[in-house]
N, C-alpha and C. Protein backbone atom coordinates (compact mmCIF):
# COMPACT_ATOMS: atom_id res chain seq x y z
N UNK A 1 0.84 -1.17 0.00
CA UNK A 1 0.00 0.00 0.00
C UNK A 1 0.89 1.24 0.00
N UNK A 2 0.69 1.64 -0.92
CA UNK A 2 1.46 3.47 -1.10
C UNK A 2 0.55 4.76 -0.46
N UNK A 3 1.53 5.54 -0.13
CA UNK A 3 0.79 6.52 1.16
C UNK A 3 1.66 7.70 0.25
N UNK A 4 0.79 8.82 0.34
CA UNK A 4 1.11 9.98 -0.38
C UNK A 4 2.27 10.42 0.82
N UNK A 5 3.17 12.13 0.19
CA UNK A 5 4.43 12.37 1.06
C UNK A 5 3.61 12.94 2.43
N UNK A 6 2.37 13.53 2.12
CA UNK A 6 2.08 13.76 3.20
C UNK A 6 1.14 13.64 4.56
N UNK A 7 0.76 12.03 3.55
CA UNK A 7 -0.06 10.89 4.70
C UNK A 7 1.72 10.07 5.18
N UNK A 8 2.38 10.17 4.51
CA UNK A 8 3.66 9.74 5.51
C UNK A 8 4.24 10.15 6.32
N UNK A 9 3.99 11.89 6.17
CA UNK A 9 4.49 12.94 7.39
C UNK A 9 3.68 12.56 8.27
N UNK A 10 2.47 12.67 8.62
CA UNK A 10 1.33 12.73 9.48
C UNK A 10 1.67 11.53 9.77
N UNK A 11 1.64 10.27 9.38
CA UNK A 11 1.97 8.71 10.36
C UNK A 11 3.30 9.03 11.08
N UNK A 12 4.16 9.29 10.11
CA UNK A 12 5.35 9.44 11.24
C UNK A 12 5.52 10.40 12.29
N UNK A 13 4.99 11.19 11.78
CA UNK A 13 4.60 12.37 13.09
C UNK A 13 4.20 12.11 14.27
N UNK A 14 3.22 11.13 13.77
CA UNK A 14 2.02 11.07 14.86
C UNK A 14 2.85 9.99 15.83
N UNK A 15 3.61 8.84 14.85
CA UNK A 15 4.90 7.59 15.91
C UNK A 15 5.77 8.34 16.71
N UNK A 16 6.20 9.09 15.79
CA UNK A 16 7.24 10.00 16.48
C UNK A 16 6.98 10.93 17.69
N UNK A 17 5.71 11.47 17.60
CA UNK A 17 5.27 12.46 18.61
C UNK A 17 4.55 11.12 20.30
N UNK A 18 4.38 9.81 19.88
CA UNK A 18 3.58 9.36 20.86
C UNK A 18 5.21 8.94 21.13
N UNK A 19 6.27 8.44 20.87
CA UNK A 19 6.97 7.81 21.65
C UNK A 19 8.07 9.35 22.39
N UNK A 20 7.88 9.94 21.90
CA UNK A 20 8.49 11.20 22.68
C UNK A 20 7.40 11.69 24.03
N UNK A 21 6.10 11.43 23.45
CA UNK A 21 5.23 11.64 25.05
C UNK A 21 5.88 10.51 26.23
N UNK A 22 5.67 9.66 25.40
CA UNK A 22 6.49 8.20 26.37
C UNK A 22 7.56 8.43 26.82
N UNK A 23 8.39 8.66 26.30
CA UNK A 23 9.92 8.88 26.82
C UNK A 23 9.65 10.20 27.63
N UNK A 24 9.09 10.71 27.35
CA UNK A 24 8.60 12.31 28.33
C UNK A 24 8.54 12.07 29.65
N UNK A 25 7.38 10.61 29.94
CA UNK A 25 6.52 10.39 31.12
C UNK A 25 7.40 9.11 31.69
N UNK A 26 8.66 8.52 31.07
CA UNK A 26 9.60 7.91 31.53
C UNK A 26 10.88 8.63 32.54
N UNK A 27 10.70 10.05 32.04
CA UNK A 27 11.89 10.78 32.91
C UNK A 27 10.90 11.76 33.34
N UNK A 28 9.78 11.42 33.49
CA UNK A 28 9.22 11.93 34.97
C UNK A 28 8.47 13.21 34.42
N UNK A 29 8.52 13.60 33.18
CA UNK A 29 8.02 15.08 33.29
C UNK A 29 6.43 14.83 32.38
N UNK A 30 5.76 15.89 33.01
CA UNK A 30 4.21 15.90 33.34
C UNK A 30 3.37 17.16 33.07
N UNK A 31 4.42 18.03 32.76
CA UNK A 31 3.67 19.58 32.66
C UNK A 31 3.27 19.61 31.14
N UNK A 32 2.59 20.11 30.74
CA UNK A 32 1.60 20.33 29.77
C UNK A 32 2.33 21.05 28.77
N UNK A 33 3.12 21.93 29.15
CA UNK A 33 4.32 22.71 28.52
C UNK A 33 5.10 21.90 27.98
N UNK A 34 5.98 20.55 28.80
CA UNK A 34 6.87 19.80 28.38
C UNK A 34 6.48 19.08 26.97
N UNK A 35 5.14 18.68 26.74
CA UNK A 35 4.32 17.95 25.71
C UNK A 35 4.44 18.75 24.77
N UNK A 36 3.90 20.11 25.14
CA UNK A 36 3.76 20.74 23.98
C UNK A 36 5.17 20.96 23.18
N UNK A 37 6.19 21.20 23.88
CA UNK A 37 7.81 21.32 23.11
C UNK A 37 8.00 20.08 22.59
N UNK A 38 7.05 18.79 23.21
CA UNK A 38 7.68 18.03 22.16
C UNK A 38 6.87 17.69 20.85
N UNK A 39 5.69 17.88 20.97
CA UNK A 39 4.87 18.55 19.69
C UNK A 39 5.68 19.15 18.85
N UNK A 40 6.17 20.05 19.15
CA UNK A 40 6.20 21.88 18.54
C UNK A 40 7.34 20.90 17.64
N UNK A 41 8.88 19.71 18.84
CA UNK A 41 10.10 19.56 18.39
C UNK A 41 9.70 18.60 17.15
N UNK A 42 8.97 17.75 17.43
CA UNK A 42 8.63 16.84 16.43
C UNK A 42 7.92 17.18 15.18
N UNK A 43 7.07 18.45 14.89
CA UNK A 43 6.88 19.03 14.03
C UNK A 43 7.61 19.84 13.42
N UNK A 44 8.41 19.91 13.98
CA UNK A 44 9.55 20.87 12.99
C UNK A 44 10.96 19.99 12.67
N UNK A 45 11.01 18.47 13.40
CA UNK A 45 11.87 17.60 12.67
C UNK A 45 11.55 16.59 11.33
N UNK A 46 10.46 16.36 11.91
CA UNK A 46 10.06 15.33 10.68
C UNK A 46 10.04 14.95 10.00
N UNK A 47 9.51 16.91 9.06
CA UNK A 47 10.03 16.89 7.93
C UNK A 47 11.11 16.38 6.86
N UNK A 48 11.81 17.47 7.81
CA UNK A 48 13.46 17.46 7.49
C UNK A 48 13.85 16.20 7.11
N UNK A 49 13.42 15.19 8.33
CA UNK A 49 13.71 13.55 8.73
C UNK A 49 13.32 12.98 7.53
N UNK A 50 12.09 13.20 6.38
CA UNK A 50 11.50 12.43 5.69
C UNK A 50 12.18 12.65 4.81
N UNK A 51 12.64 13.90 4.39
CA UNK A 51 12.68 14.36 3.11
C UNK A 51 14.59 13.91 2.92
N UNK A 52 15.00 13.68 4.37
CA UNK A 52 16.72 13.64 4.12
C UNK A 52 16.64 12.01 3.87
N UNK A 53 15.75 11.01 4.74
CA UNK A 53 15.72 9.54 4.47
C UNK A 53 15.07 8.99 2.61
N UNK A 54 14.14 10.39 2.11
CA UNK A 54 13.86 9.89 0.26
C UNK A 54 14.81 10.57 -0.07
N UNK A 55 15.77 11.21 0.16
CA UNK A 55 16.80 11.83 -0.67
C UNK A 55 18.20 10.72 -0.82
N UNK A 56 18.20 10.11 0.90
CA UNK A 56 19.16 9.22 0.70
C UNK A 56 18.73 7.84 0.44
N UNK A 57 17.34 7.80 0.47
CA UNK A 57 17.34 6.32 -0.43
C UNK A 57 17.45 6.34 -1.55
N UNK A 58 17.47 7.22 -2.63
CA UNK A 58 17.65 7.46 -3.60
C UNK A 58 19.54 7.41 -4.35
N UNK A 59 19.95 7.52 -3.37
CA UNK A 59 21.59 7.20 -3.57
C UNK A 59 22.27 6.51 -3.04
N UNK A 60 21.62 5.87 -1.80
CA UNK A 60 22.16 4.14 -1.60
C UNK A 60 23.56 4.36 -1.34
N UNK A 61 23.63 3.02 -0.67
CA UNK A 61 24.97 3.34 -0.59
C UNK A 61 25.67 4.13 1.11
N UNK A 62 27.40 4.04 0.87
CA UNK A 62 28.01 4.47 2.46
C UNK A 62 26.95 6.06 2.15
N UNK A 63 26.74 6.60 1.26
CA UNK A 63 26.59 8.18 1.42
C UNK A 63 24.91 8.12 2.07
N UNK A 64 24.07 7.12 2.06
CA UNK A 64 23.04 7.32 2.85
C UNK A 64 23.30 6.97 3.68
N UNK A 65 23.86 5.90 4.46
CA UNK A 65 23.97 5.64 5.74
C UNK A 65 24.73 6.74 6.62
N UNK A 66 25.71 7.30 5.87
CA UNK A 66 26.30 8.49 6.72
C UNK A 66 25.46 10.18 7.06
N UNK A 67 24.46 10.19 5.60
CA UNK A 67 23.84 11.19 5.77
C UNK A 67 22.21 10.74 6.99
N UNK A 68 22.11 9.66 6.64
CA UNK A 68 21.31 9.63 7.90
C UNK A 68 21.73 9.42 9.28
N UNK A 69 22.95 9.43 9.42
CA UNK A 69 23.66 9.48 10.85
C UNK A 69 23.43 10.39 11.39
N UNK A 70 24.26 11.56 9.88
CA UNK A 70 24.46 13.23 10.53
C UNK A 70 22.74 13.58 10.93
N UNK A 71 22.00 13.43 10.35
CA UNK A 71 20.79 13.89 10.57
C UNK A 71 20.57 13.43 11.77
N UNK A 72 20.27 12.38 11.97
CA UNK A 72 19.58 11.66 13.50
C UNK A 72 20.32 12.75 14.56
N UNK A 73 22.02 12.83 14.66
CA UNK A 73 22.66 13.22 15.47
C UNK A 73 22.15 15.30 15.39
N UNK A 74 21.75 15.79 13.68
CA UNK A 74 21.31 16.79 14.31
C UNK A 74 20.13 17.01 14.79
N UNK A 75 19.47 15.99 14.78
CA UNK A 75 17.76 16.14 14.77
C UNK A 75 18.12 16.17 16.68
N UNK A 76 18.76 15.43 17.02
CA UNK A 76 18.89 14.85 18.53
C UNK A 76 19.76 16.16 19.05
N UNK A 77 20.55 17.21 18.82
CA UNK A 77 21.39 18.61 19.09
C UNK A 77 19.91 19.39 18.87
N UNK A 78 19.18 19.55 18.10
CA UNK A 78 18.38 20.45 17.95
C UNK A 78 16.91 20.26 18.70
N UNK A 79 16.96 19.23 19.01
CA UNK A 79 15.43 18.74 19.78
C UNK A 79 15.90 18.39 21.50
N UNK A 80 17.44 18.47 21.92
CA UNK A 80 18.01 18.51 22.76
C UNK A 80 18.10 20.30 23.34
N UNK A 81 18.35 20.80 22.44
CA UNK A 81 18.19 22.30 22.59
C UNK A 81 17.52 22.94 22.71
N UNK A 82 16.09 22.46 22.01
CA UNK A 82 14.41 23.00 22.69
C UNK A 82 14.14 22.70 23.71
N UNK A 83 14.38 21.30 23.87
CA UNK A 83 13.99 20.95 25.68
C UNK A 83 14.83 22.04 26.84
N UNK A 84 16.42 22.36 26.24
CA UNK A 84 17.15 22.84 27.19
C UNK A 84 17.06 24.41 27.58
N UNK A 85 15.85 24.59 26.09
CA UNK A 85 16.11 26.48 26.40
C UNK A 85 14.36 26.58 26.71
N UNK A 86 13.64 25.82 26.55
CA UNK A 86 12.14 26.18 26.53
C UNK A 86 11.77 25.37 27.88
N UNK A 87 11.95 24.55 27.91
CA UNK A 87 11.33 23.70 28.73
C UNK A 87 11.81 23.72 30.16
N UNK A 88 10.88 23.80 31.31
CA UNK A 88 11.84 24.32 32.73
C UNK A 88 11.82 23.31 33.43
N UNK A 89 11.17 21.80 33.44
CA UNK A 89 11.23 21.04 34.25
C UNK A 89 12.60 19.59 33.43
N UNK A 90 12.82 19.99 32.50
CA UNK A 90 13.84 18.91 31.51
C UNK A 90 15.05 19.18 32.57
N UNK A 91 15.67 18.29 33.14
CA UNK A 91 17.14 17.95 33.91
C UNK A 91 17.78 17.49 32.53
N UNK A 92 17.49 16.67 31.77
CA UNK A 92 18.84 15.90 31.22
C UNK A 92 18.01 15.82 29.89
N UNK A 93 17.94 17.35 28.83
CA UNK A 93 17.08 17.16 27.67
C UNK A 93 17.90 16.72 26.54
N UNK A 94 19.37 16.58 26.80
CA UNK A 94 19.84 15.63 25.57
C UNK A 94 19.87 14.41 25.66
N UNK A 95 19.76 13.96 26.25
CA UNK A 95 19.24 12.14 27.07
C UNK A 95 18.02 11.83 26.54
N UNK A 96 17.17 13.00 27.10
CA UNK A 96 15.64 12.92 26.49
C UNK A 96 15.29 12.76 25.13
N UNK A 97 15.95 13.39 24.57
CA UNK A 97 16.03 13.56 22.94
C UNK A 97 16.77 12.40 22.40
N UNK A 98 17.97 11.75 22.99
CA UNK A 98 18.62 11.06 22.49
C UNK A 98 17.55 9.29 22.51
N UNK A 99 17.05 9.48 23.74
CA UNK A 99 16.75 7.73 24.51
C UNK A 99 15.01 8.16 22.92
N UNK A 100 14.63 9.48 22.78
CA UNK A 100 13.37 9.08 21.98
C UNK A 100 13.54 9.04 20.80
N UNK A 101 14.88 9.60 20.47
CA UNK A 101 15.08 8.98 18.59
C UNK A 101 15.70 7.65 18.62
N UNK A 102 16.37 7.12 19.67
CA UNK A 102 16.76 6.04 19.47
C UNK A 102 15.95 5.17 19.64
N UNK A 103 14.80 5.33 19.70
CA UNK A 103 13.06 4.47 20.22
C UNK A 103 12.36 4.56 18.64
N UNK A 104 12.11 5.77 18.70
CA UNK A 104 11.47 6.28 17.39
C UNK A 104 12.32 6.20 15.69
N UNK A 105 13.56 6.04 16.04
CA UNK A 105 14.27 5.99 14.50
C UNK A 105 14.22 5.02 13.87
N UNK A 106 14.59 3.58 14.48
CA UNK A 106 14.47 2.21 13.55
C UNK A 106 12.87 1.98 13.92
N UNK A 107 11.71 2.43 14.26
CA UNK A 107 10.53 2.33 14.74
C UNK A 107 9.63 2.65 13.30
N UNK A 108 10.41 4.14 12.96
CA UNK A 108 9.99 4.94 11.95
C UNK A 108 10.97 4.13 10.66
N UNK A 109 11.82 3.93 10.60
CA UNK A 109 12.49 2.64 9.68
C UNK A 109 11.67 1.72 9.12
N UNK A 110 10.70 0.90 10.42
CA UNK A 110 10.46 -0.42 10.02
C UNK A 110 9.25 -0.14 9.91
N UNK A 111 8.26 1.36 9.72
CA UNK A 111 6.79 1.95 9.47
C UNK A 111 7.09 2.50 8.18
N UNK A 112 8.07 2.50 7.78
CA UNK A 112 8.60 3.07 5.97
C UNK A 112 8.67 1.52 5.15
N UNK A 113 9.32 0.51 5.77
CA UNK A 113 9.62 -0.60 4.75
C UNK A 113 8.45 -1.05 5.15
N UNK A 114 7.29 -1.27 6.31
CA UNK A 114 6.56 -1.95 5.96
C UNK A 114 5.16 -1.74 5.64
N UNK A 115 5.25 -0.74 5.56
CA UNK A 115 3.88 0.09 5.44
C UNK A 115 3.97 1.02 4.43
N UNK A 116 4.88 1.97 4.15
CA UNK A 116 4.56 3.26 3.37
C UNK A 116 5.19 3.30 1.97
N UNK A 117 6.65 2.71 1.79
CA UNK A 117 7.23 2.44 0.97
C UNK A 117 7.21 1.50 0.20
């Protein structure tokens, strides 16, 4: 089954945004604020995320596996950095960011090969 680019944003969004609530309510935080930054973070990565994973499947190869490294690692600096400047109850928001892409990345991997792609 083929899913248009932007019934694939919206599924992954939506994986991406529930396992970041999860990982949210795993390190304890509960404020309504904290959710919403990770809304706000996950809508403004996603994109990026979708469009850098059809760019590098398209060239295969060491050069996708490396360009989806750099990405994960900036998606995880930049969604580490919203928690650290917005958010007032985050102790350890590059942990946070790190423990929910590493939940959500091969998650969102195996919702592309088996579902969308």
């Amino acid at each position: 089954m083929k899913f248009s680019l932007l019934e694939m944003l919206l599924i992954l969004f939506a994986a991406k945004t529930l396992i970041g609530v999860l990982t949210a309510l795993l390190f304890k935080l509960r404020a309504k604020a904290d959710m919403a930054f990770i809304v706000i973070s996950n809508a403004l990565m996603t994109p990026p995320l979708i469009l850098a994973y059809n760019i590098s499947g398209l060239t295969g190869g060491f050069f996708s596996a490396i360009s989806l490294i750099l990405m994960g690692a900036l998606i995880i600096i930049l969604e580490g950095n919203i928690y650290k400047y917005w958010s007032k109850t985050t102790e350890k928001p590059f942990l946070l960011s790190f423990t929910a892409n590493l939940i959500s990345y091969p998650l969102g991997l195996l919702i592309l090969k088996l579902f969308l792609l």
